[in-house]
PDB file of N, CA and C in Angstrom:
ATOM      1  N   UNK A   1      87.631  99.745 114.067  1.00  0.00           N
ATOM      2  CA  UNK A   1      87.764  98.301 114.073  1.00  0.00           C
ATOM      3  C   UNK A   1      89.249  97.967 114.173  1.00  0.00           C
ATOM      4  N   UNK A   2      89.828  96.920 114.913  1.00  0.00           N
ATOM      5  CA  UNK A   2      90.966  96.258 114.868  1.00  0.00           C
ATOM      6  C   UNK A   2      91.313  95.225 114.742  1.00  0.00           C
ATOM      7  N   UNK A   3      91.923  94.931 113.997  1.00  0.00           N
ATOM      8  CA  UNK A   3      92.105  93.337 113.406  1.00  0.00           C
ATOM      9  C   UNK A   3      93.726  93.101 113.558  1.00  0.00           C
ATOM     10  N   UNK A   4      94.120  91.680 114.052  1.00  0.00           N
ATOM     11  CA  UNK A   4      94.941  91.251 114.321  1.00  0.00           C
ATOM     12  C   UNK A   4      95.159  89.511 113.938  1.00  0.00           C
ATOM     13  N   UNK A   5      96.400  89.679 113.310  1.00  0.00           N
ATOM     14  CA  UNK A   5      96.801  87.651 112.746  1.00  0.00           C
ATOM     15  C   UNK A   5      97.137  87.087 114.642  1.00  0.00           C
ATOM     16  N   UNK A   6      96.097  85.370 114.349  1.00  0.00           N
ATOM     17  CA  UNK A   6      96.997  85.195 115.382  1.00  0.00           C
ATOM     18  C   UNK A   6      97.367  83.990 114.654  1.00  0.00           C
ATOM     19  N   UNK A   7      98.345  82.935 114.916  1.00  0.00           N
ATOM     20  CA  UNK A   7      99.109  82.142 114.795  1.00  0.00           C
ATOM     21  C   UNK A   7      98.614  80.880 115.167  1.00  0.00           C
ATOM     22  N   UNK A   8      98.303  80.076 114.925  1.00  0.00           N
ATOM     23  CA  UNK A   8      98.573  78.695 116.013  1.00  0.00           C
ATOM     24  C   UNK A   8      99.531  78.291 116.625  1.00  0.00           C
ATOM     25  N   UNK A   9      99.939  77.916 117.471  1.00  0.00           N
ATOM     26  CA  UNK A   9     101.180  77.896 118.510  1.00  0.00           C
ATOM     27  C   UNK A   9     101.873  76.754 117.631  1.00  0.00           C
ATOM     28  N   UNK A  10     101.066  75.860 116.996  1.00  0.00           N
ATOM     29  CA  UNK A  10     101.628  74.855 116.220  1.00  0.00           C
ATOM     30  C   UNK A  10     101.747  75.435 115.048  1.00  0.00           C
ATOM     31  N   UNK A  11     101.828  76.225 114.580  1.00  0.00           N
ATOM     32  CA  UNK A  11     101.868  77.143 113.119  1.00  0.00           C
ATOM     33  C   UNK A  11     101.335  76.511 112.001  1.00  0.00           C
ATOM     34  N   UNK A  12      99.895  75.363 112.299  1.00  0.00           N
ATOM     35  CA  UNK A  12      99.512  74.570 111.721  1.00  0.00           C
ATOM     36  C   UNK A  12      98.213  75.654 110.542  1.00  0.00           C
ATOM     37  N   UNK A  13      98.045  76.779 111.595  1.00  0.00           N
ATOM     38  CA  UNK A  13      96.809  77.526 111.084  1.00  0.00           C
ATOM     39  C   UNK A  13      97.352  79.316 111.566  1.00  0.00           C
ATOM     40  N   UNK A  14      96.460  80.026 110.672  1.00  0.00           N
ATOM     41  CA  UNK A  14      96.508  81.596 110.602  1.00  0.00           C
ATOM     42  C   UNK A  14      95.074  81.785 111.078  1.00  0.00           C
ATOM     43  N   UNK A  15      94.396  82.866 112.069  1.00  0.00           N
ATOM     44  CA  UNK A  15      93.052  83.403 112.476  1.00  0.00           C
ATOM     45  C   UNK A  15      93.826  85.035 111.522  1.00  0.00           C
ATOM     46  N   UNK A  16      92.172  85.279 111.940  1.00  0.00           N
ATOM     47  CA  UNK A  16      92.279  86.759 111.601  1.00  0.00           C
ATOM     48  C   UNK A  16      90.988  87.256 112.809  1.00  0.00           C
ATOM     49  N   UNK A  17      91.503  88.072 113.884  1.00  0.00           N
ATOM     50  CA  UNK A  17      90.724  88.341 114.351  1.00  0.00           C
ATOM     51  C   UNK A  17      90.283  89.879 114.690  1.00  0.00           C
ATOM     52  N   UNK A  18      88.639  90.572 114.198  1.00  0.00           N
ATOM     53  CA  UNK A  18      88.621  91.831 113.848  1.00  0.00           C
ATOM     54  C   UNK A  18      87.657  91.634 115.033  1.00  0.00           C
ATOM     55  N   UNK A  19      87.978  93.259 115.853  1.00  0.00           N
ATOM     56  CA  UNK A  19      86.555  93.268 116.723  1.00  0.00           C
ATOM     57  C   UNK A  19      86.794  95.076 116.389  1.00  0.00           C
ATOM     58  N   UNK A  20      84.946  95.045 117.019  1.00  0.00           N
ATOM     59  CA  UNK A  20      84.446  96.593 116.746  1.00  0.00           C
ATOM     60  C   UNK A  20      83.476  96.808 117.864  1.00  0.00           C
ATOM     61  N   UNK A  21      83.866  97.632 118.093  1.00  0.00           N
ATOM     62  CA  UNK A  21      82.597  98.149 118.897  1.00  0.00           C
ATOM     63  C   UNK A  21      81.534  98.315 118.492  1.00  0.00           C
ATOM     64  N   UNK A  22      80.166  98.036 119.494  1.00  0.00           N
ATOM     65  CA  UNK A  22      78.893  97.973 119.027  1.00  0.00           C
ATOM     66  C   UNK A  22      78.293  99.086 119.949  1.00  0.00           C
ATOM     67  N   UNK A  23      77.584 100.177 118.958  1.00  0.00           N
ATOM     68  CA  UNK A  23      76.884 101.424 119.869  1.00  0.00           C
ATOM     69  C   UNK A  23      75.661 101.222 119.371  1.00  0.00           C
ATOM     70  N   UNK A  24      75.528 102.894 120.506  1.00  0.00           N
ATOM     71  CA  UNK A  24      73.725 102.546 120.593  1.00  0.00           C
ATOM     72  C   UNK A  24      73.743 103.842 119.759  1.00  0.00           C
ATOM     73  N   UNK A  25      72.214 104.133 119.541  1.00  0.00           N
ATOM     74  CA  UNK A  25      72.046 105.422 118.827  1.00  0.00           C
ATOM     75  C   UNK A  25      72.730 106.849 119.665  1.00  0.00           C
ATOM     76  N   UNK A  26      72.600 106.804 121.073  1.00  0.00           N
ATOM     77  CA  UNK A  26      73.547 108.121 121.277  1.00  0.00           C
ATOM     78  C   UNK A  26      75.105 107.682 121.531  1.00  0.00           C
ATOM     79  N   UNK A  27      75.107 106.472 120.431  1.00  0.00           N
ATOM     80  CA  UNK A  27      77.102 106.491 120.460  1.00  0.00           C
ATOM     81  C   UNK A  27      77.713 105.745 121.965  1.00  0.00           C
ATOM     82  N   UNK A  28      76.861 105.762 122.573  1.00  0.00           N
ATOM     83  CA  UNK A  28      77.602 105.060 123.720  1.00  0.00           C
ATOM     84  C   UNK A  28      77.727 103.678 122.999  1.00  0.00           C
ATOM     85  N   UNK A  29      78.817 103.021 124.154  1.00  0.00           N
ATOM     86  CA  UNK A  29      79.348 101.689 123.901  1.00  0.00           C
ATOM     87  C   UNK A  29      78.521 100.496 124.497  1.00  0.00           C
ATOM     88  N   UNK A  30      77.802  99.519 123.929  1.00  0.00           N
ATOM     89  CA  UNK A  30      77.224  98.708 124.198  1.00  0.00           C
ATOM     90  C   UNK A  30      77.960  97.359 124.737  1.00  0.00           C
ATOM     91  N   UNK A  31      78.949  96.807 123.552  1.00  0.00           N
ATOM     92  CA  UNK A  31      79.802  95.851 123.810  1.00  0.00           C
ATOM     93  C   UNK A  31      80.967  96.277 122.802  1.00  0.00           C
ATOM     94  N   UNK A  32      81.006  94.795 122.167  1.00  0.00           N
ATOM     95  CA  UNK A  32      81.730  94.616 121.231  1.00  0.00           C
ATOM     96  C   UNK A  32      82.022  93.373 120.434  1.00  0.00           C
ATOM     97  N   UNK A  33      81.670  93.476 118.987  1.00  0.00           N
ATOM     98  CA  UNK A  33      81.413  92.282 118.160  1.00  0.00           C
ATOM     99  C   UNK A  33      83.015  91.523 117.809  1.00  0.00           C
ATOM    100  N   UNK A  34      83.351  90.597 117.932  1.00  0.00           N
ATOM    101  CA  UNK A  34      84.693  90.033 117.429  1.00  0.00           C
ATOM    102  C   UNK A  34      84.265  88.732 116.347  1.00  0.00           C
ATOM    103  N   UNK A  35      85.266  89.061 115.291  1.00  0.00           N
ATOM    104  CA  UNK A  35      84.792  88.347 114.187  1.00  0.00           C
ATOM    105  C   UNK A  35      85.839  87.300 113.664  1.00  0.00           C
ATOM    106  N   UNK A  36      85.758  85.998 113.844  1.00  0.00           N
ATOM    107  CA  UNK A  36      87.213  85.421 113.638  1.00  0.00           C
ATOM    108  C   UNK A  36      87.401  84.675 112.426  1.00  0.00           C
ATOM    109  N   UNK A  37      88.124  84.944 112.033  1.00  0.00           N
ATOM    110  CA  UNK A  37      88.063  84.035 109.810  1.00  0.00           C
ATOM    111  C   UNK A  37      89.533  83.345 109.991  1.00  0.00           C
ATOM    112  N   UNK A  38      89.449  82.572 109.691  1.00  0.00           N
ATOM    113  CA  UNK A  38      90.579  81.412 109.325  1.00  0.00           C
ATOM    114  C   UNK A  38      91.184  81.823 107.743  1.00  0.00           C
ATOM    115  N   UNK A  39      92.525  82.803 107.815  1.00  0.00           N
ATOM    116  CA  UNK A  39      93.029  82.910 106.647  1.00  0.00           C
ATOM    117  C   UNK A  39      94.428  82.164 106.044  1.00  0.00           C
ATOM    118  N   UNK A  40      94.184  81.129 106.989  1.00  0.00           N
ATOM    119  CA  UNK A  40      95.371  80.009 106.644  1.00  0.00           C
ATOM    120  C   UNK A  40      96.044  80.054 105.281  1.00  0.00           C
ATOM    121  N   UNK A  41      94.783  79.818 104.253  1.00  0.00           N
ATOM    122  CA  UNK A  41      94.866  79.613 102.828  1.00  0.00           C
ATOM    123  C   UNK A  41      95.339  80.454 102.075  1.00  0.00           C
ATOM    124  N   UNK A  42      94.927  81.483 102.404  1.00  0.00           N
ATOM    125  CA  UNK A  42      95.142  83.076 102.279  1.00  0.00           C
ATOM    126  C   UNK A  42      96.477  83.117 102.359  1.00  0.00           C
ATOM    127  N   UNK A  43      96.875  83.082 103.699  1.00  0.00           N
ATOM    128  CA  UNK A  43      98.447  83.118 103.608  1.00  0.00           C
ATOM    129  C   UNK A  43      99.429  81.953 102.829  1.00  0.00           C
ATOM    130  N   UNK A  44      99.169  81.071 102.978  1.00  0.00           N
ATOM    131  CA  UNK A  44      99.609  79.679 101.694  1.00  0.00           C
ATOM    132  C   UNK A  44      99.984  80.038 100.300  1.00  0.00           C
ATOM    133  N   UNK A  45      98.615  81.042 100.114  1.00  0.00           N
ATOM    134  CA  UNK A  45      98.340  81.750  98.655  1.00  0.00           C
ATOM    135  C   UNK A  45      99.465  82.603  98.559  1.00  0.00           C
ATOM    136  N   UNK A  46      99.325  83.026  99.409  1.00  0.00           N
ATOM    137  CA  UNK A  46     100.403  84.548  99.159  1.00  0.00           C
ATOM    138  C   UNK A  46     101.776  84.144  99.163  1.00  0.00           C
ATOM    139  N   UNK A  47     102.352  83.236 100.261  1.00  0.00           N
ATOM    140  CA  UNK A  47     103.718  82.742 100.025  1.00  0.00           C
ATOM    141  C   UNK A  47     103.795  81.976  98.452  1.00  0.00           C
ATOM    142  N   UNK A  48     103.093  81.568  97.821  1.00  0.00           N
ATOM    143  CA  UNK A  48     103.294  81.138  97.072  1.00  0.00           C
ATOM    144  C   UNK A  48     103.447  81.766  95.921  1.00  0.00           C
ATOM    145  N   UNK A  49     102.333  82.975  95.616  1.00  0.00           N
ATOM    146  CA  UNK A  49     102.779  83.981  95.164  1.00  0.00           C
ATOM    147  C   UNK A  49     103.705  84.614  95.106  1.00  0.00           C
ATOM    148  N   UNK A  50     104.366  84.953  96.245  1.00  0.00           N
ATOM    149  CA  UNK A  50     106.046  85.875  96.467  1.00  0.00           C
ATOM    150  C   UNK A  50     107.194  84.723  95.427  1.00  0.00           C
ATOM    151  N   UNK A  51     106.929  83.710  95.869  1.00  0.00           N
ATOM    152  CA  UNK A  51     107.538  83.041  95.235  1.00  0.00           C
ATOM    153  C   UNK A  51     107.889  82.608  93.549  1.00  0.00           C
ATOM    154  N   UNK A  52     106.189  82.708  93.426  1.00  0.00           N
ATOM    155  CA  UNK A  52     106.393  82.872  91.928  1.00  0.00           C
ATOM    156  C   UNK A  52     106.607  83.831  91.661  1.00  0.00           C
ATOM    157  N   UNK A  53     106.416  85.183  92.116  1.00  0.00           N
ATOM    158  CA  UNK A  53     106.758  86.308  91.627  1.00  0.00           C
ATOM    159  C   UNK A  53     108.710  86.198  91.400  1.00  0.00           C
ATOM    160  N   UNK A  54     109.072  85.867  92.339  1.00  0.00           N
ATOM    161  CA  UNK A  54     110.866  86.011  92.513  1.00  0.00           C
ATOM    162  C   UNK A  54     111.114  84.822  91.382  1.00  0.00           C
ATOM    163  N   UNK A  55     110.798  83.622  91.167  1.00  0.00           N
ATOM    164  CA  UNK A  55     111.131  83.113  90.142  1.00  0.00           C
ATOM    165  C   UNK A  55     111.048  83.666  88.823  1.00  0.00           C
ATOM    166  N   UNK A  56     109.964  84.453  88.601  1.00  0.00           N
ATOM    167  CA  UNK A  56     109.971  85.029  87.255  1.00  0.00           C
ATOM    168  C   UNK A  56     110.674  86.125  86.943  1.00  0.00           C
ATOM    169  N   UNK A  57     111.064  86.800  88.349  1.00  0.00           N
ATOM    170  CA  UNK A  57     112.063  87.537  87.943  1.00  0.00           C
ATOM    171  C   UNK A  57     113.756  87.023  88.009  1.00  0.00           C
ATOM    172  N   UNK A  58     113.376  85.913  88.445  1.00  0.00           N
ATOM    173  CA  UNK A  58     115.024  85.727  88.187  1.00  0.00           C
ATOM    174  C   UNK A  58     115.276  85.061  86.848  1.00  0.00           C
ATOM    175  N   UNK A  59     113.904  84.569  86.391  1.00  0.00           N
ATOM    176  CA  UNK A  59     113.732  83.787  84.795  1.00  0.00           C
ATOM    177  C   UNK A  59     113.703  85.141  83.686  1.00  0.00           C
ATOM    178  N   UNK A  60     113.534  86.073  83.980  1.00  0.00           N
ATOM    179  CA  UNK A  60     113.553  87.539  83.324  1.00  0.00           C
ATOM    180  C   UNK A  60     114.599  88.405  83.025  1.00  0.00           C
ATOM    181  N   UNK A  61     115.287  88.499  84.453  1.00  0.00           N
ATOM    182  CA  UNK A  61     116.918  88.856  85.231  1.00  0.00           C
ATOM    183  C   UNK A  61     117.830  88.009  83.724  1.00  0.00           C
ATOM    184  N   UNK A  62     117.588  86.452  83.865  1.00  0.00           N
ATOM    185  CA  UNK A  62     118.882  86.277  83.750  1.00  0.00           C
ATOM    186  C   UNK A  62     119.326  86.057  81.609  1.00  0.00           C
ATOM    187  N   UNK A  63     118.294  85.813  81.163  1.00  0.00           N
ATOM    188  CA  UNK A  63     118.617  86.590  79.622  1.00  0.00           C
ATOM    189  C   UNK A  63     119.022  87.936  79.586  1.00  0.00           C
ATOM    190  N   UNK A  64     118.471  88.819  80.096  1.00  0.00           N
ATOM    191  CA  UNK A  64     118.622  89.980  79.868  1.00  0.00           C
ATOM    192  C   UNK A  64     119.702  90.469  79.955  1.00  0.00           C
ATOM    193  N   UNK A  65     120.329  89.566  81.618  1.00  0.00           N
ATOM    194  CA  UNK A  65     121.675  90.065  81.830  1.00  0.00           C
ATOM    195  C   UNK A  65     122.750  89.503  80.493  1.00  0.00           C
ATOM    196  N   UNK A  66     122.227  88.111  80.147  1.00  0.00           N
ATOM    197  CA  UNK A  66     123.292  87.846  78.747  1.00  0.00           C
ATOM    198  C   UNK A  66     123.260  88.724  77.764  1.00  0.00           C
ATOM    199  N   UNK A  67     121.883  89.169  77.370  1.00  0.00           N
ATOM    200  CA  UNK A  67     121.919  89.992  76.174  1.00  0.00           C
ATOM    201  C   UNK A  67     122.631  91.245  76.397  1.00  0.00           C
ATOM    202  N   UNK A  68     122.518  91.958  77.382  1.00  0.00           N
ATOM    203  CA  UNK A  68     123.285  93.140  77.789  1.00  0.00           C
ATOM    204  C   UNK A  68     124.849  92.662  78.023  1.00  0.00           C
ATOM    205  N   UNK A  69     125.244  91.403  78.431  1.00  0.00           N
ATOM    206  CA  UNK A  69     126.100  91.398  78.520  1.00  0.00           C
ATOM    207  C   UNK A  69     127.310  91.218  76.654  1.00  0.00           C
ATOM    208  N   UNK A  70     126.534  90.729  75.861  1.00  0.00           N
ATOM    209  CA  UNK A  70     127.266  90.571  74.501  1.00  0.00           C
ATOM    210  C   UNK A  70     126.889  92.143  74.224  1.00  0.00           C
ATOM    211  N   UNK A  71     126.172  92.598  74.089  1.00  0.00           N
ATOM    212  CA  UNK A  71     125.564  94.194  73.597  1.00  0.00           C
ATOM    213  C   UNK A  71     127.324  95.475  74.065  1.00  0.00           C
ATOM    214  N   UNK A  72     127.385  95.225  75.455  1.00  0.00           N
ATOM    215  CA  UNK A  72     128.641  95.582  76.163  1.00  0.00           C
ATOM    216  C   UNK A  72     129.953  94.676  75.663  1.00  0.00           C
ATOM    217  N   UNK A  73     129.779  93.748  75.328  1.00  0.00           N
ATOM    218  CA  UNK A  73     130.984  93.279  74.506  1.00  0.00           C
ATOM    219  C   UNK A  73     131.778  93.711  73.276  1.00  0.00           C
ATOM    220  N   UNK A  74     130.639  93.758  72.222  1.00  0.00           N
ATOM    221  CA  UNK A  74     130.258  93.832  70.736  1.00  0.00           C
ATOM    222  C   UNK A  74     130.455  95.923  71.046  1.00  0.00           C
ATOM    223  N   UNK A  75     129.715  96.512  72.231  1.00  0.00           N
ATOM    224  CA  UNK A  75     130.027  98.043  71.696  1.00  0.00           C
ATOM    225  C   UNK A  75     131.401  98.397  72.319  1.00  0.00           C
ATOM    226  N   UNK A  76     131.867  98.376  73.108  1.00  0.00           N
ATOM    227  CA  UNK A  76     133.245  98.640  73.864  1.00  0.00           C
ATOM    228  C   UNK A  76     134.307  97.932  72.999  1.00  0.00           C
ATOM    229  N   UNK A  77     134.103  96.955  72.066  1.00  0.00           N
ATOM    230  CA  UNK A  77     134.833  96.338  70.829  1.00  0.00           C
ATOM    231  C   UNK A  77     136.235  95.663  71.739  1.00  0.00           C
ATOM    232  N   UNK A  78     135.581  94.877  72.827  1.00  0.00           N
ATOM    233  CA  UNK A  78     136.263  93.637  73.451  1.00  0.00           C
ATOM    234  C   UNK A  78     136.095  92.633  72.762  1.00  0.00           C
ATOM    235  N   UNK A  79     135.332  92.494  71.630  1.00  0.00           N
ATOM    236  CA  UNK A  79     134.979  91.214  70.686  1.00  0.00           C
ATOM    237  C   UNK A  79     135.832  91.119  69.622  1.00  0.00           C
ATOM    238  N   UNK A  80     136.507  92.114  69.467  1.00  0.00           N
ATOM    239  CA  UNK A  80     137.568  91.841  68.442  1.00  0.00           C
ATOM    240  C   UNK A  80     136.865  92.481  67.265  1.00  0.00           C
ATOM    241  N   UNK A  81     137.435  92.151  65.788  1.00  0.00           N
ATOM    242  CA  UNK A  81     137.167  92.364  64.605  1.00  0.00           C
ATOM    243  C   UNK A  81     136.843  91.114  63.924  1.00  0.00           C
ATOM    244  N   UNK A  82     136.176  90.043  64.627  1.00  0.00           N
ATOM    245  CA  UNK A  82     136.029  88.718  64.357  1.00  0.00           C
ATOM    246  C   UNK A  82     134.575  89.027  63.633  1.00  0.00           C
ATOM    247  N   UNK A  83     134.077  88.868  62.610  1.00  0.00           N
ATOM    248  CA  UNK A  83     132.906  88.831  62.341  1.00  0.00           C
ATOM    249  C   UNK A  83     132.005  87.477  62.552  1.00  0.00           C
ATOM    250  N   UNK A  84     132.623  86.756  62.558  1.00  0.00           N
ATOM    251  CA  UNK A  84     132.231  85.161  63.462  1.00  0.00           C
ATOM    252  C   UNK A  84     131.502  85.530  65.062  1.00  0.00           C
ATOM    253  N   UNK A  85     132.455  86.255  65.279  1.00  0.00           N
ATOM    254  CA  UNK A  85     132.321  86.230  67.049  1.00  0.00           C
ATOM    255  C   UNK A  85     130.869  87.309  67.005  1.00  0.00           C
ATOM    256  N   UNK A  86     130.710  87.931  66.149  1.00  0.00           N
ATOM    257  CA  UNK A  86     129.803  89.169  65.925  1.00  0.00           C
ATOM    258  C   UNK A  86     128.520  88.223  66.464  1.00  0.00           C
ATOM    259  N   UNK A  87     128.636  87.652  65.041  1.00  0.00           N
ATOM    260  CA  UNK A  87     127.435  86.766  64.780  1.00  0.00           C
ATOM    261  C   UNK A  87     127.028  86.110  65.573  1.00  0.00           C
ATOM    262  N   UNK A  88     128.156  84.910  66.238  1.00  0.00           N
ATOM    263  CA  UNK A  88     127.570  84.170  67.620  1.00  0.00           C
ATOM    264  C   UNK A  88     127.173  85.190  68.309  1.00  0.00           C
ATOM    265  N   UNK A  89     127.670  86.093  69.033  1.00  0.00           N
ATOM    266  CA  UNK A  89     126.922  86.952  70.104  1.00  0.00           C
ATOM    267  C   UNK A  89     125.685  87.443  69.677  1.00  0.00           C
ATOM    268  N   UNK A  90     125.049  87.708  68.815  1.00  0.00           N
ATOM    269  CA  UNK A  90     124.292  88.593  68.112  1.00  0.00           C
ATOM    270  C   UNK A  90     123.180  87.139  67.951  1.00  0.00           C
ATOM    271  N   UNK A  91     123.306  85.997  67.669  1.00  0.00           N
ATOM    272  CA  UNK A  91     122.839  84.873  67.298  1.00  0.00           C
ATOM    273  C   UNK A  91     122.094  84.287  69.000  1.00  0.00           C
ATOM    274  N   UNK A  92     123.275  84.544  69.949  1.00  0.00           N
ATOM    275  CA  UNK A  92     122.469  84.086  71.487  1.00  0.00           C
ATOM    276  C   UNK A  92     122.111  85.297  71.469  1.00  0.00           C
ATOM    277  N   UNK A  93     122.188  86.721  71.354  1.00  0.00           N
ATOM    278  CA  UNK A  93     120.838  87.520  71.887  1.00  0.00           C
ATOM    279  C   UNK A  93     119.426  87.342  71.402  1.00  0.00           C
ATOM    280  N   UNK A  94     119.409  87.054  69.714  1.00  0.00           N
ATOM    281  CA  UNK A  94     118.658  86.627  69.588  1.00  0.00           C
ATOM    282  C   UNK A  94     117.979  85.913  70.215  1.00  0.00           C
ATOM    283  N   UNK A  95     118.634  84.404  70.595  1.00  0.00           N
ATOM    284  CA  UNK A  95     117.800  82.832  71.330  1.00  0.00           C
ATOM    285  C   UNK A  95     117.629  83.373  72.650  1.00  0.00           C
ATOM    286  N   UNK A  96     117.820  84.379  73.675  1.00  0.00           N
ATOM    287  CA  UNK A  96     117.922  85.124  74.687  1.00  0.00           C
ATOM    288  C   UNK A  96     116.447  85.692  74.607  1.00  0.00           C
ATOM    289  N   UNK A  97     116.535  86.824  73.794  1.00  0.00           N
ATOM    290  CA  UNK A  97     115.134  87.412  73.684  1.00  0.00           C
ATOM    291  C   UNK A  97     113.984  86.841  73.294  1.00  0.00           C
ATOM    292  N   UNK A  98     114.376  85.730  72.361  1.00  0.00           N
ATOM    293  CA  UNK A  98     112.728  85.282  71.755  1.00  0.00           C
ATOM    294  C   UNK A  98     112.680  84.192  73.225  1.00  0.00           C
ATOM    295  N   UNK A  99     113.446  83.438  73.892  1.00  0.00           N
ATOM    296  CA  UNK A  99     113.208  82.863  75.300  1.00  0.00           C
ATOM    297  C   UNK A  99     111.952  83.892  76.221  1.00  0.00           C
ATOM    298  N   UNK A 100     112.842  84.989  76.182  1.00  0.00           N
ATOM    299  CA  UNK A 100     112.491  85.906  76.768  1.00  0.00           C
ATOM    300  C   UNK A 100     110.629  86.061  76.468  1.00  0.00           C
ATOM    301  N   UNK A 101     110.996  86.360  75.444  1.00  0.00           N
ATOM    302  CA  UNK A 101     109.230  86.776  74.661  1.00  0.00           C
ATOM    303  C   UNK A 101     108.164  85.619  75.041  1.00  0.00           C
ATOM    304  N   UNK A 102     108.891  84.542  74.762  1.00  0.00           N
ATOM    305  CA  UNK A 102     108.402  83.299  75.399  1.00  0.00           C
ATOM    306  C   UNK A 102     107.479  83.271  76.544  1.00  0.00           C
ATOM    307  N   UNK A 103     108.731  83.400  77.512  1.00  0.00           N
ATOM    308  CA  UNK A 103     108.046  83.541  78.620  1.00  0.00           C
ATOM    309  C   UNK A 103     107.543  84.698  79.074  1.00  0.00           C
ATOM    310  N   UNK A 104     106.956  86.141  78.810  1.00  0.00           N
ATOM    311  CA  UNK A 104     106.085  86.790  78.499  1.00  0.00           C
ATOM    312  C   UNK A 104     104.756  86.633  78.523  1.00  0.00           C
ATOM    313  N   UNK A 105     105.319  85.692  76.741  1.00  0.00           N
ATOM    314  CA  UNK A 105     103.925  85.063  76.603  1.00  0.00           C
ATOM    315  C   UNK A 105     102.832  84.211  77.521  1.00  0.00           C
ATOM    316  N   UNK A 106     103.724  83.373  77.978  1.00  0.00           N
ATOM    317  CA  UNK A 106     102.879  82.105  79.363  1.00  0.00           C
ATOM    318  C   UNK A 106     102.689  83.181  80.379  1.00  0.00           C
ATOM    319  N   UNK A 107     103.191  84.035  80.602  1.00  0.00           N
ATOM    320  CA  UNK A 107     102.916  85.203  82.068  1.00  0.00           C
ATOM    321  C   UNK A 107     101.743  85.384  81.349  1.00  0.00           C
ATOM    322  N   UNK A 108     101.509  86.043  80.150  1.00  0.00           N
ATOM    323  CA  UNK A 108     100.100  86.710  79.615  1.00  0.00           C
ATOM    324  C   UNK A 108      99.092  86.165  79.919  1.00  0.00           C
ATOM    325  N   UNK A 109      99.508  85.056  79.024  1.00  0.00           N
ATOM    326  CA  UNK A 109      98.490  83.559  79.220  1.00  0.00           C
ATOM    327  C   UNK A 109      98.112  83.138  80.657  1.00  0.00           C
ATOM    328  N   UNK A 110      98.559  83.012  81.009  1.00  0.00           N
ATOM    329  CA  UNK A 110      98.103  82.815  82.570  1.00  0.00           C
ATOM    330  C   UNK A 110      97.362  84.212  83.412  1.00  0.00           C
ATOM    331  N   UNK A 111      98.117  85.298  82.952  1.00  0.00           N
ATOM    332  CA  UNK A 111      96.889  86.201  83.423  1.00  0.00           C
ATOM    333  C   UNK A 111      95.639  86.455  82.662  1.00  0.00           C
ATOM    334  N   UNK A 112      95.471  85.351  81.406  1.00  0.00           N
ATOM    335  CA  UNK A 112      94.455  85.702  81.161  1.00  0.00           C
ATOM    336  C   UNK A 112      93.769  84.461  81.368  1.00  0.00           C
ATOM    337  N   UNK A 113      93.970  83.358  81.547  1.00  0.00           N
ATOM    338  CA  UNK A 113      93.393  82.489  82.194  1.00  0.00           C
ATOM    339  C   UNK A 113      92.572  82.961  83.469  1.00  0.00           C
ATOM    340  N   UNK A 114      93.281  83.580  84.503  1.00  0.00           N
ATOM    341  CA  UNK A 114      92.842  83.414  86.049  1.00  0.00           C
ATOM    342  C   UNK A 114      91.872  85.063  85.690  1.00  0.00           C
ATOM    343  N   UNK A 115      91.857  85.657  84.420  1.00  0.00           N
ATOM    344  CA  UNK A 115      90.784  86.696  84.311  1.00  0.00           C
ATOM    345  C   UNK A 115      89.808  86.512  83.372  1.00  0.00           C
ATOM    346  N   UNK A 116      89.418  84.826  83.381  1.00  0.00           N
ATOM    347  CA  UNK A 116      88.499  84.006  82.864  1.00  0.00           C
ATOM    348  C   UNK A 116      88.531  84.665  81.381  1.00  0.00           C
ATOM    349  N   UNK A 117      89.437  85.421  80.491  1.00  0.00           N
ATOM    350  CA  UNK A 117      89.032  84.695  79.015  1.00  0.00           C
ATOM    351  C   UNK A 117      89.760  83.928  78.285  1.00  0.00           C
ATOM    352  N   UNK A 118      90.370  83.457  78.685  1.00  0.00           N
ATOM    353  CA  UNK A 118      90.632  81.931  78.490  1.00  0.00           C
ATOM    354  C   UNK A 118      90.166  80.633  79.321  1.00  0.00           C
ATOM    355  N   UNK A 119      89.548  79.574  78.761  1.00  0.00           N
ATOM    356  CA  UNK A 119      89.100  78.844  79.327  1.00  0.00           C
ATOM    357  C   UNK A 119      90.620  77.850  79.238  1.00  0.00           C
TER     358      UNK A 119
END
C-alpha cells in the first residue's frame, strides 16, 4: 500500500491518499482501490501539539536554568560569605522548584484528564 499527503493548492485542507492493489486469488492484479481521508484536523492537532510541547519545555528550561544557576553561584563561592545572599539564592530556588512542581502537576492533570480519570 502507498499513501501520500496531498495539500490543497490553497493550503486550506490536508488529503491523505492510500491506494493498494486489488488481486485475485492467483495474485494477479485486478485494479486498484484508492482511499482518500481528509486529515486536515489531524494535522491542526499536531501543530498544535509541537507547540505545546516547546512551550512546556521552555516553561521547564527556564527555572531550572535559575536554580542551577544560584546552585553554581553558592558552590564555586562567587556569592561571597554573605549569609543573606545564601539565603536569598537558596529562598528563589526554592520559589523556582515548587513553580516548577507546579507545573508538573497541571502536565499530570491534564494527562489524566485526556486518559478519562478525571472528569
Amino acid at each position: 500500500m502507498l499513501s501520500q499527503e496531498i495539500p490543497a493548492p490553497d493550503g486550506s485542507r490536508v488529503l491523505m491518499a492510500s491506494v493498494a492493489p486489488v488481486r485475485d486469488d492467483r495474485s494477479e492484479t485486478l485494479g486498484a482501490v484508492t482511499v482518500v481521508r481528509d486529515i486536515t484536523e489531524l494535522k491542526r492537532l499536531d501543530r498544535v501539539k509541537s507547540q505545546f510541547v516547546a512551550m512546556v519545555a521552555h516553561e521547564l528550561r527556564a527555572p531550572l536554568a535559575a536554580i542551577q544557576g544560584y546552585m553554581d553561584v553558592i558552590l564555586t563561592g562567587a556569592a561571597g560569605d554573605d549569609p543573606q545572599q545564601f539565603r536569598h539564592m537558596l529562598e528563589r530556588s526554592k520559589a523556582r522548584s515548587m513553580a516548577l512542581l507546579n507545573l508538573i502537576d497541571d502536565l499530570l492533570d491534564v494527562s489524566s484528564i485526556e486518559a478519562g480519570r478525571i472528569a
